[in-house]
Protein backbone atom coordinates (compact mmCIF):
# COMPACT_ATOMS: atom_id res chain seq x y z
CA UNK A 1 0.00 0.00 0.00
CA UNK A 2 1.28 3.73 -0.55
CA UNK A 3 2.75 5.55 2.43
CA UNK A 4 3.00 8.68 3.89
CA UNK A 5 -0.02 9.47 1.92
CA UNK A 6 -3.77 10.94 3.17
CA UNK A 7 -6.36 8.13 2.48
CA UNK A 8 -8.58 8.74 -0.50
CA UNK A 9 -12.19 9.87 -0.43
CA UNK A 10 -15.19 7.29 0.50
CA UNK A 11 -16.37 7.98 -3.29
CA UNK A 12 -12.92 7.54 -4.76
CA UNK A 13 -12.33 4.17 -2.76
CA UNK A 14 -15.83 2.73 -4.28
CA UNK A 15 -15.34 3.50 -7.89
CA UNK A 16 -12.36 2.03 -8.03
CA UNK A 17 -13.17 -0.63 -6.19
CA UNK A 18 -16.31 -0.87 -8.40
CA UNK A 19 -14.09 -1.14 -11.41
CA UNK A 20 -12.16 -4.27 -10.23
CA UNK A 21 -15.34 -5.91 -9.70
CA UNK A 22 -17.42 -4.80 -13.29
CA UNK A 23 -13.53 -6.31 -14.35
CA UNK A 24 -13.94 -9.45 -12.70
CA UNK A 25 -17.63 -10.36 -13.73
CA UNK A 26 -16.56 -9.41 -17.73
CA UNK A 27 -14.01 -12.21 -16.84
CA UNK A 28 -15.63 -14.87 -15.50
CA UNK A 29 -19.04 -14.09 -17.72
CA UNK A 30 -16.71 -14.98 -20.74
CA UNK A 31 -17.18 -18.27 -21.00
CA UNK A 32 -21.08 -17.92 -20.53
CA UNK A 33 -21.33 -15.52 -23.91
CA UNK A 34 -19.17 -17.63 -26.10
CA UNK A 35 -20.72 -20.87 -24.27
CA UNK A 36 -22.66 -22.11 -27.84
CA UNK A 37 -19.77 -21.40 -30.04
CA UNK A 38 -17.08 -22.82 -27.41
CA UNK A 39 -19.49 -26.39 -27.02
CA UNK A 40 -19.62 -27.00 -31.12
CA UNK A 41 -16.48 -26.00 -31.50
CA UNK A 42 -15.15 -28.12 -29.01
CA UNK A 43 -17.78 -31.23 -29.16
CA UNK A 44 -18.65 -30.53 -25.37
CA UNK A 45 -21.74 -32.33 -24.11
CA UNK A 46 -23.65 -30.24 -21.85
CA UNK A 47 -22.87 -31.91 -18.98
CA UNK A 48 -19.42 -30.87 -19.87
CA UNK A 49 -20.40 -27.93 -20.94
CA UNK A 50 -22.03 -27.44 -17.54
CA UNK A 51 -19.31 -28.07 -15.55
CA UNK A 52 -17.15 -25.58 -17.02
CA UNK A 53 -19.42 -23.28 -16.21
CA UNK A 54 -19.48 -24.11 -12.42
CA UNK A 55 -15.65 -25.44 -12.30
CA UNK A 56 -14.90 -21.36 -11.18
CA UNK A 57 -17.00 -21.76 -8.30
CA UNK A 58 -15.04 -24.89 -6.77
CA UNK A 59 -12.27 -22.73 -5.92
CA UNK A 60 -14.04 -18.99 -6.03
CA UNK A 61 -15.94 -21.08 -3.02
CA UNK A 62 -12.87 -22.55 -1.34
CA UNK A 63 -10.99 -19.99 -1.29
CA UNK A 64 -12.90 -17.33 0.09
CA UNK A 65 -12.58 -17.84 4.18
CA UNK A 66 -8.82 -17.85 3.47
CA UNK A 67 -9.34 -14.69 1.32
CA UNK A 68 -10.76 -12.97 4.34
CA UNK A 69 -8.04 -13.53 6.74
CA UNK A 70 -5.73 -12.39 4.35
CA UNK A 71 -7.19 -9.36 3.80
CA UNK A 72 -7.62 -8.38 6.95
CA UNK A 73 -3.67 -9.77 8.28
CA UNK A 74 -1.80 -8.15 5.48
CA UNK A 75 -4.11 -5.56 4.03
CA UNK A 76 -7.17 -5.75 1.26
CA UNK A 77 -5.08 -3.29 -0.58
CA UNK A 78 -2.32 -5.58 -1.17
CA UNK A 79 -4.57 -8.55 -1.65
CA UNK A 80 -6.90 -7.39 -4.46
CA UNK A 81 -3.92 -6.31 -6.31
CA UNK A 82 -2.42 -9.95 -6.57
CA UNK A 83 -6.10 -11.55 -6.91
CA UNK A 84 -6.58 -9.14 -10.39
CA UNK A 85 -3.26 -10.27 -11.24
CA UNK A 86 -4.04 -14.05 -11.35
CA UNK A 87 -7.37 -13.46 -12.40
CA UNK A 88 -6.45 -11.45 -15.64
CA UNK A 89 -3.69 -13.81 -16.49
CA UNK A 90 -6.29 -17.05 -16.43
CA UNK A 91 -8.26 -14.70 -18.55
CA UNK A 92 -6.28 -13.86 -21.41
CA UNK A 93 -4.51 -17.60 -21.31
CA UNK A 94 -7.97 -19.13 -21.70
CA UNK A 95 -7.88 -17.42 -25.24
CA UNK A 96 -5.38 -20.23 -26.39
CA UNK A 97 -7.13 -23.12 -24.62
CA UNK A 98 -8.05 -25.65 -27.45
CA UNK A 99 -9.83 -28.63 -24.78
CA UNK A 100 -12.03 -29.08 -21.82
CA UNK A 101 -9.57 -29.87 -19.48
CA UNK A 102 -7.66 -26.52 -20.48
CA UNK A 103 -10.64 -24.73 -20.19
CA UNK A 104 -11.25 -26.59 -16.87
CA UNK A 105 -7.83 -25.52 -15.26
CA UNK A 106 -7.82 -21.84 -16.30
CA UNK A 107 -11.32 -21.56 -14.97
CA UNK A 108 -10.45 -22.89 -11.66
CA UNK A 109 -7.69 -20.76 -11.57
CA UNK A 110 -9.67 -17.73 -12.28
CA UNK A 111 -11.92 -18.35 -9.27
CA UNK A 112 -8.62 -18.64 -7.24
CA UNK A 113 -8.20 -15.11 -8.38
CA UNK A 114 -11.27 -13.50 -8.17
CA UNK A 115 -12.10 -14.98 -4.43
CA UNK A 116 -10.35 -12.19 -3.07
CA UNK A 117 -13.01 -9.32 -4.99
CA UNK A 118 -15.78 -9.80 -2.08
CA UNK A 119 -13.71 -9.95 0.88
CA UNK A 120 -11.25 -7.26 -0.21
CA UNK A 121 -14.24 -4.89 -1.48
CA UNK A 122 -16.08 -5.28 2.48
CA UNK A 123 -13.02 -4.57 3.66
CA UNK A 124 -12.06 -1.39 2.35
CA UNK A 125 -15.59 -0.09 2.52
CA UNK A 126 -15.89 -1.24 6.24
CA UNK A 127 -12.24 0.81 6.84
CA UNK A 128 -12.48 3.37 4.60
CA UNK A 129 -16.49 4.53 4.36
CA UNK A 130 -18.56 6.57 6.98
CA UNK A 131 -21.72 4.40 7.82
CA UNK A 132 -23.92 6.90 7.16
CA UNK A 133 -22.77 6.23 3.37
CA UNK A 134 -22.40 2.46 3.60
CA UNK A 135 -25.32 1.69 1.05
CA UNK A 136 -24.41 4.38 -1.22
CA UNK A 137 -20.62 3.29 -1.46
CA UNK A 138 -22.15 -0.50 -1.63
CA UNK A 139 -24.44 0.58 -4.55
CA UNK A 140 -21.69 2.14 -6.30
CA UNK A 141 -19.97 -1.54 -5.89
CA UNK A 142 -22.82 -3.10 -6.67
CA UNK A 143 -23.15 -1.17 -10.16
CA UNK A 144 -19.54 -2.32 -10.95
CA UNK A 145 -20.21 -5.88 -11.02
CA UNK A 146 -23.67 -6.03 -12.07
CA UNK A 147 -23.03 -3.68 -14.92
CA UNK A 148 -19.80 -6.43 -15.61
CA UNK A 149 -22.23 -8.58 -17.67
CA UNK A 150 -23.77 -6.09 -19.25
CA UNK A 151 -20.09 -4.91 -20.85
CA UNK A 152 -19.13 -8.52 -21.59
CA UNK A 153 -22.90 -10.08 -23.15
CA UNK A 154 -22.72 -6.60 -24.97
CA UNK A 155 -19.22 -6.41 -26.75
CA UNK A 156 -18.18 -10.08 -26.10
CA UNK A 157 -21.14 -11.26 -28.16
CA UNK A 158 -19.96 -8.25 -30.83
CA UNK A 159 -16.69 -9.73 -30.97
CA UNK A 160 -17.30 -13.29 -30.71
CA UNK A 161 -19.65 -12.46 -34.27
CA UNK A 162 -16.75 -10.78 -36.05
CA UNK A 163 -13.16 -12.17 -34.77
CA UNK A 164 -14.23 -15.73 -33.20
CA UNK A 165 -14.51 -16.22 -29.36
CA UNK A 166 -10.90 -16.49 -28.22
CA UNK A 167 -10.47 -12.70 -29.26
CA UNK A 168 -12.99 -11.82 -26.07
CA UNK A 169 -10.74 -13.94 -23.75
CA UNK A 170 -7.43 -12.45 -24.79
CA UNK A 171 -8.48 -8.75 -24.90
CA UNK A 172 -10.43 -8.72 -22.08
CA UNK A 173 -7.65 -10.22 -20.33
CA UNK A 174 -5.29 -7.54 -21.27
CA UNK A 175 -7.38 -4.60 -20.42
CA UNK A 176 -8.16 -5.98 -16.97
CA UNK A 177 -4.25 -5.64 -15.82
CA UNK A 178 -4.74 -1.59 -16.71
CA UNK A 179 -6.63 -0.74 -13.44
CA UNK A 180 -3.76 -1.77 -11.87
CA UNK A 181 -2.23 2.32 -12.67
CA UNK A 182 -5.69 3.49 -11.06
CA UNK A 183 -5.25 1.22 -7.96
CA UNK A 184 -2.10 2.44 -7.42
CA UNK A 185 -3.35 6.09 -6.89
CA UNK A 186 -5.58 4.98 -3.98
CA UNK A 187 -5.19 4.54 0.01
CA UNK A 188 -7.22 2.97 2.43
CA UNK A 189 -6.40 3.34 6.16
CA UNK A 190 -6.88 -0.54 7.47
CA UNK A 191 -6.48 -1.66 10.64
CA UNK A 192 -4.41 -4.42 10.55
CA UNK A 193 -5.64 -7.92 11.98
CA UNK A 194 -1.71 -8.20 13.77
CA UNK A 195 -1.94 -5.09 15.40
CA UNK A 196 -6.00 -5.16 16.70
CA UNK A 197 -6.04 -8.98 18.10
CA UNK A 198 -7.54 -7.16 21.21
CA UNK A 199 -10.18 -5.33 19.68
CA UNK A 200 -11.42 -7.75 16.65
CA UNK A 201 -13.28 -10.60 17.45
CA UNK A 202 -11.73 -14.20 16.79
CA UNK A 203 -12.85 -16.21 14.24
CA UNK A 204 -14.95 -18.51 16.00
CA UNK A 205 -16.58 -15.66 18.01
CA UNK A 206 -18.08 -14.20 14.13
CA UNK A 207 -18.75 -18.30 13.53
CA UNK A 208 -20.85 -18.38 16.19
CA UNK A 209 -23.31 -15.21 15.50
CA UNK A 210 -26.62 -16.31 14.21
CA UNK A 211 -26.51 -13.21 11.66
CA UNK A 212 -23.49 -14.54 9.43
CA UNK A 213 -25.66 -17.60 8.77
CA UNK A 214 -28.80 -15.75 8.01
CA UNK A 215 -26.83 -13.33 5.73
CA UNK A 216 -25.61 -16.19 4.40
CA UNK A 217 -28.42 -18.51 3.22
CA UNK A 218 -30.28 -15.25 1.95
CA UNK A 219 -26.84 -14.77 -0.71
CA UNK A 220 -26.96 -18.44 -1.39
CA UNK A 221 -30.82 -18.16 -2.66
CA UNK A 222 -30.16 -15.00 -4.10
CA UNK A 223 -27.25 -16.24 -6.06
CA UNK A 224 -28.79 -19.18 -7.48
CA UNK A 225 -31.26 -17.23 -9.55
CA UNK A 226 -28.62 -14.76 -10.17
CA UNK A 227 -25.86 -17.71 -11.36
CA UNK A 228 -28.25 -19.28 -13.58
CA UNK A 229 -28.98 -16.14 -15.42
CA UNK A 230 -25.64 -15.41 -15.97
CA UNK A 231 -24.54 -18.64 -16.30
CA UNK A 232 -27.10 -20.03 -19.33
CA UNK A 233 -29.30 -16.74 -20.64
CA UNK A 234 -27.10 -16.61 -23.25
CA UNK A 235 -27.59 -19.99 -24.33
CA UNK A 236 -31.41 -20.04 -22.89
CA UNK A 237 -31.88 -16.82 -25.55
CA UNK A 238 -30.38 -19.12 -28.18
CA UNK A 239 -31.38 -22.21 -28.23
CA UNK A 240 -34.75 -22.19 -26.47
CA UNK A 241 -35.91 -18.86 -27.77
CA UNK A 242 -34.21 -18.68 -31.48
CA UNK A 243 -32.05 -15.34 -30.85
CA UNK A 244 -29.51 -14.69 -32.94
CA UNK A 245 -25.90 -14.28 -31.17
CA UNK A 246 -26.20 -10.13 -31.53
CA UNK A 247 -29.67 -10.30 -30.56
CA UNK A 248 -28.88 -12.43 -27.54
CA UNK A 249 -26.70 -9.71 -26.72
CA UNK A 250 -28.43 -6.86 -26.79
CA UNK A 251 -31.35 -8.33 -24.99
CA UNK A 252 -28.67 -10.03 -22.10
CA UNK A 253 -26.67 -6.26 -21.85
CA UNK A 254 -29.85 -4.26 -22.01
CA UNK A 255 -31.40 -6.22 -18.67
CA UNK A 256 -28.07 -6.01 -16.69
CA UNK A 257 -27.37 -2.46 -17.26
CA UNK A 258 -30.95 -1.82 -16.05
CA UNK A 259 -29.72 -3.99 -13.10
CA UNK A 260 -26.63 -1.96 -12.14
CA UNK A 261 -28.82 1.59 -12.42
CA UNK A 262 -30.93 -0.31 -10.16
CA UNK A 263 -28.43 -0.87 -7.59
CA UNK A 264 -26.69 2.28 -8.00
CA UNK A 265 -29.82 4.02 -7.10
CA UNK A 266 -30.83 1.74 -4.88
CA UNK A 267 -27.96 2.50 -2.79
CA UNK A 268 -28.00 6.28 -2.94
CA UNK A 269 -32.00 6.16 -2.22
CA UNK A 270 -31.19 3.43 0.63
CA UNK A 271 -28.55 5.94 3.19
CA UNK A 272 -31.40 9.06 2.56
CA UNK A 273 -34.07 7.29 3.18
CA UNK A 274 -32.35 6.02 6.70
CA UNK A 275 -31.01 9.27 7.45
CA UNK A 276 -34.55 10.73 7.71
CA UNK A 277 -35.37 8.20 10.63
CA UNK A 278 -36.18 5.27 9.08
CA UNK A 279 -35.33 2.04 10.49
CA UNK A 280 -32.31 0.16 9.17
CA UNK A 281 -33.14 -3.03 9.67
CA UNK A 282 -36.32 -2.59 8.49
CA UNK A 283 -35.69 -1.02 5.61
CA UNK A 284 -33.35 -3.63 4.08
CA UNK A 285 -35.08 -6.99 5.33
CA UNK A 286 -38.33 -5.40 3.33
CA UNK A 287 -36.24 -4.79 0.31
CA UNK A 288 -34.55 -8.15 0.34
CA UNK A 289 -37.73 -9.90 1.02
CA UNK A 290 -39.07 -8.57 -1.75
CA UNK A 291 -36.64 -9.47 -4.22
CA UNK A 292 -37.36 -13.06 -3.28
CA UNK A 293 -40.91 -12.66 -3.69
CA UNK A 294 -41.06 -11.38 -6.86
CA UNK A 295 -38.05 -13.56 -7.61
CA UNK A 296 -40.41 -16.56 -7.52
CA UNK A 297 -42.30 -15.15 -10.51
CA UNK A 298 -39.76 -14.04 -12.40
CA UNK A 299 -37.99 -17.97 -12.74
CA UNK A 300 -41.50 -19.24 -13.71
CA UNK A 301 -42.50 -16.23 -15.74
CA UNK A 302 -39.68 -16.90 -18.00
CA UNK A 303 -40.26 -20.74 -19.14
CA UNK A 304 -43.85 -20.72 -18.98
CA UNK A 305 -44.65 -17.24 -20.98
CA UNK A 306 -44.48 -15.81 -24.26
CA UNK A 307 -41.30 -14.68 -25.68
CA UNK A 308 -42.30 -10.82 -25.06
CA UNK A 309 -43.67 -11.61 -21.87
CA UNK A 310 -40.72 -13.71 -20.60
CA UNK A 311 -38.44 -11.03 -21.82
CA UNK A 312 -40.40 -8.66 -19.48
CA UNK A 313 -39.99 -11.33 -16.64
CA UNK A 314 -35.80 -10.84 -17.13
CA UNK A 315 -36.11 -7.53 -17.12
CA UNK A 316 -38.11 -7.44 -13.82
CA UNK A 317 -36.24 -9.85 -12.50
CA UNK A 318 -32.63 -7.67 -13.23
CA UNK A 319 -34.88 -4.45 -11.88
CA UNK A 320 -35.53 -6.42 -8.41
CA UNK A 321 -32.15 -7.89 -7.71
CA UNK A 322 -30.44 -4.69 -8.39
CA UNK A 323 -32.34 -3.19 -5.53
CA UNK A 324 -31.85 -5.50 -3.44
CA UNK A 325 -27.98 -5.67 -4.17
CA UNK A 326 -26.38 -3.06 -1.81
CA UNK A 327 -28.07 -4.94 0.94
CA UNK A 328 -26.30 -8.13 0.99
CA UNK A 329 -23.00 -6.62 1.87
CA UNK A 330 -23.95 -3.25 3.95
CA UNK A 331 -25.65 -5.61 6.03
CA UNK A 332 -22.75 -7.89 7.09
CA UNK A 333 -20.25 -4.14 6.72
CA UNK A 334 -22.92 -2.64 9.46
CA UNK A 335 -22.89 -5.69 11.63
CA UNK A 336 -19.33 -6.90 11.58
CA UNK A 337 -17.79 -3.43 11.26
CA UNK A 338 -14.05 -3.21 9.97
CA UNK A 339 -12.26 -5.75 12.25
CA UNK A 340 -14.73 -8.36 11.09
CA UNK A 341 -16.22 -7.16 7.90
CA UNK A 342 -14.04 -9.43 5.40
CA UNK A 343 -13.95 -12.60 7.41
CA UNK A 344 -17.44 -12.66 7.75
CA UNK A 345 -18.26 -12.01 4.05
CA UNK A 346 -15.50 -14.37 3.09
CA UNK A 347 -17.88 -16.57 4.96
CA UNK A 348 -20.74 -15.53 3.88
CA UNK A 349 -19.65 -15.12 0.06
CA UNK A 350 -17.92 -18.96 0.90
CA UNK A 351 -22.00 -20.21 1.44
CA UNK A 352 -23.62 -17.86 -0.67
CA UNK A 353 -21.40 -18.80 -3.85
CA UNK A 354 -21.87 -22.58 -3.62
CA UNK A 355 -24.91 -21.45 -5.48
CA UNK A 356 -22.82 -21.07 -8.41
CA UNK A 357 -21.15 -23.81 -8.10
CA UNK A 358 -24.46 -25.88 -8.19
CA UNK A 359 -26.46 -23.88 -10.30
CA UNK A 360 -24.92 -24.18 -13.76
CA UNK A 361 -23.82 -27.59 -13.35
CA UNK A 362 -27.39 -28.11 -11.95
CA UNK A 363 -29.01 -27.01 -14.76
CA UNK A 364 -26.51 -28.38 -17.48
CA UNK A 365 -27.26 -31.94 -16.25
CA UNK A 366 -31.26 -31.25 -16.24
CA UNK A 367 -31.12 -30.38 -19.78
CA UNK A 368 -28.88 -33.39 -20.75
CA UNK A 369 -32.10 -35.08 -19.15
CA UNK A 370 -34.72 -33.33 -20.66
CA UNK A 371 -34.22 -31.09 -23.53
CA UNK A 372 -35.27 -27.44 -21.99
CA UNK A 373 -34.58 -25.32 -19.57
CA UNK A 374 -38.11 -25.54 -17.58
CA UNK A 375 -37.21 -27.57 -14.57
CA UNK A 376 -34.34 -25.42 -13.82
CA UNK A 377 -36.03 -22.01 -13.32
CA UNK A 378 -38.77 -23.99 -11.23
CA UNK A 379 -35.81 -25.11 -9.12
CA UNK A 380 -34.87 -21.51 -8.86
CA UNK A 381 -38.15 -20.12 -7.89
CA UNK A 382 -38.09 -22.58 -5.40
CA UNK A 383 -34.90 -21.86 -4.01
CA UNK A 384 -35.95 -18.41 -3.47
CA UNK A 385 -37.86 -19.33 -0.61
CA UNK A 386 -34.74 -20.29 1.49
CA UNK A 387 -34.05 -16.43 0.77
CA UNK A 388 -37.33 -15.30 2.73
CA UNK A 389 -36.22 -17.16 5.81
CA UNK A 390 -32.45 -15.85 6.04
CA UNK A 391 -33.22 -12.66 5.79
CA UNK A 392 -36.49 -12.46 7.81
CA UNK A 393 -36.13 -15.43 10.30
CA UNK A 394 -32.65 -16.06 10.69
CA UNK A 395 -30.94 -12.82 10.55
CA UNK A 396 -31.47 -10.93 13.77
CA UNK A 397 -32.14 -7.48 13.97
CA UNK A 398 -29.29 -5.68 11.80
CA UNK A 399 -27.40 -3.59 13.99
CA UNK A 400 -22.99 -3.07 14.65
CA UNK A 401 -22.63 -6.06 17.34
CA UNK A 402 -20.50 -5.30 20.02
CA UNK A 403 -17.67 -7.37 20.14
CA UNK A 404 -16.59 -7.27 23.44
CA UNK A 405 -19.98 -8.59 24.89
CA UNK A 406 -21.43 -10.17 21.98
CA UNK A 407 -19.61 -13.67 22.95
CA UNK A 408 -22.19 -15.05 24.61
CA UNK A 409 -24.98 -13.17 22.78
CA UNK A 410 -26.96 -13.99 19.93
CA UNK A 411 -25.13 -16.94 19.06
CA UNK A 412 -26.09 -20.80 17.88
């Protein structure tokens, strides 16, 4: 990290945070874009074809606690730096991969990489924003990565059409190591998990608090619906609904940009709407709950409706979840605070990611079974009920616990 240097502004910190994170979801959304040219070109079955999709999650998943205690014993600075590096590198090397188990390496070697993005990101916001700003800074965040797809459906599918697939992998890969010259440019004051043993909590002390596990299954239900988009729409678009590739991708980029406006306002709306009184834990376990709810309709709007009228579902569907977004990491910031923040979402992200892991694989192997994509957005909808009782029933009431007394309190 740069020394002898003032720490940069809240806003400052969250854009260019944001950035790594639109960065990493162009990255690992590759694969999903080119996913029909990749499979013929390649003879993969769909099971195969499935697994490639989850294979980032086995180690995105595993490597997430550890991701956390880095971050917060040698700095998220320092950690997000070498994550982009490995990330960017399995990027642009997937552009010369010419078999599955190529693919399958550089895409387990990407989620290596990009397991530190969460952690790092709470981190730094937890350290470094007021929390009177918390759910503006986490829309902000939120707008990087859900905006991500949008970039990648948008000119991946552009590129993919004109210069073949492997020319999305390699130049995506090399623009991704250029935020490294903004990242450089920006301080974060963190305090370090060596020199605060007294004040943060130990790891089994944030284990043991009944929140982290509500926070937890509400990402996991939330990510299922979310993976399975971004995982098959592309191919769903194609293949079940007869778009053509540049069609797919207008239709795929036009719903996830309306998803990261969504969050980004979300966000800004969320901190003045608390400021005027308004409870905080009220106000997010309504909007979350919400998202599930109409999350439910969404999954089964879109196999069982008209073409126009499932496109309308997606579309609501992107609308909802980008509302609900700056939620489902101000909550755990707010709770844990910044001794705490990135272990617990390295937990949290650990549970709420095995989602994507299952997910595409899930749904790969259900249409090597049946032939459409039906049963896998009912399994979604369902899913989304595991959602209602995280964050209504599980998670307690969302307030900064007190570490020093909370060892005994609220915990399972």
């Amino acid at each position: 990290m740069i020394q002898n240097s003032s720490p940069s502004s809240p806003t400052k910190i969250a854009w260019v945070v944001s950035l790594a994170l639109l960065i990493s979801y162009v990255d690992r959304g590759n694969l999903a874009t080119a996913s029909t040219v990749i499979q013929q070109e390649l003879a993969l079955s769909p099971e195969q074809l499935g697994v490639l999709l989850s294979a980032f999650f086995a180690t995105y998943v595993l490597a997430m606690v550890p991701a956390g205690w880095l971050a917060e014993r040698y700095g998220a600075h320092a950690v997000l730096t070498a994550g982009l590096c490995i990330w960017s590198m399995a990027t642009l090397a997937s552009g010369f991969a010419a078999s599955f188990v190529a693919l399958l390496l550089l895409r387990l070697l990407l989620g290596l990489g990009e397991s530190v993005s969460f952690p790092c990101m709470s981190r730094l916001l937890a350290a470094g924003v007021p929390a009177s700003r918390l759910a503006e800074a986490n829309g902000i965040t939120a707008f990087g990565y859900l905006i991500g797809p949008a970039i990648g459906t948008l000119f991946g599918g552009l590129l993919i059409e004109h210069y073949g697939w492997r020319s999305s992998f390699l130049l995506f890969g090399a623009l991704s190591l250029l935020w490294l010259l903004l990242w450089r440019r920006v301080v974060v004051s963190e305090p370090r998990l060596k020199d605060d043993v007294a004040v943060g909590p130990s790891f089994k002390e944030i284990l043991q608090q009944r929140g982290l596990w509500g926070t937890s299954l509400g990402l996991f239900s939330m990510n299922y619906s979310f993976y399975l988009i971004l995982a098959w729409l592309p191919s769903y678009l194609i293949t079940e609904r007869g778009f053509s590739i540049t069609a797919m991708a207008a239709v795929a980029s036009g719903a996830y940009l309306l998803n990261a406006v969504a969050a980004w306002s979300s966000g800004w709306l969320i901190d003045r709407w608390i400021a005027r009184g308004h409870s905080i834990n009220v106000t997010y376990k309504t909007i979350l709950s919400v998202y599930h709810l109409l999350g439910i309709g969404c999954m089964v709007g879109l196999v069982t409706l008209p073409a126009t009228a499932a496109i309308a579902c997606l579309y609501l569907y992107q609308l909802v979840i980008g509302i609900g977004s700056p939620g489902t990491f101000a909550v755990p910031q707010i709770m844990a605070g910044p001794t705490a923040a990135a272990r617990w979402v390295g937990v949290q992200n650990m549970c709420g990611n095995l989602a994507g892991l299952i997910a595409p694989a899930a749904t790969g192997f259900i249409l090597g079974a049946t032939g459409e994509f039906e049963r896998a957005f009912m399994l979604a909808a369902a899913i989304n009920v595991l959602g209602l009782i995280g964050w209504i029933w599980v998670l307690p009431k969302i307030q900064p616990i007190n570490w020093s007394t909370a060892r005994t309190v609220d915990a399972i």
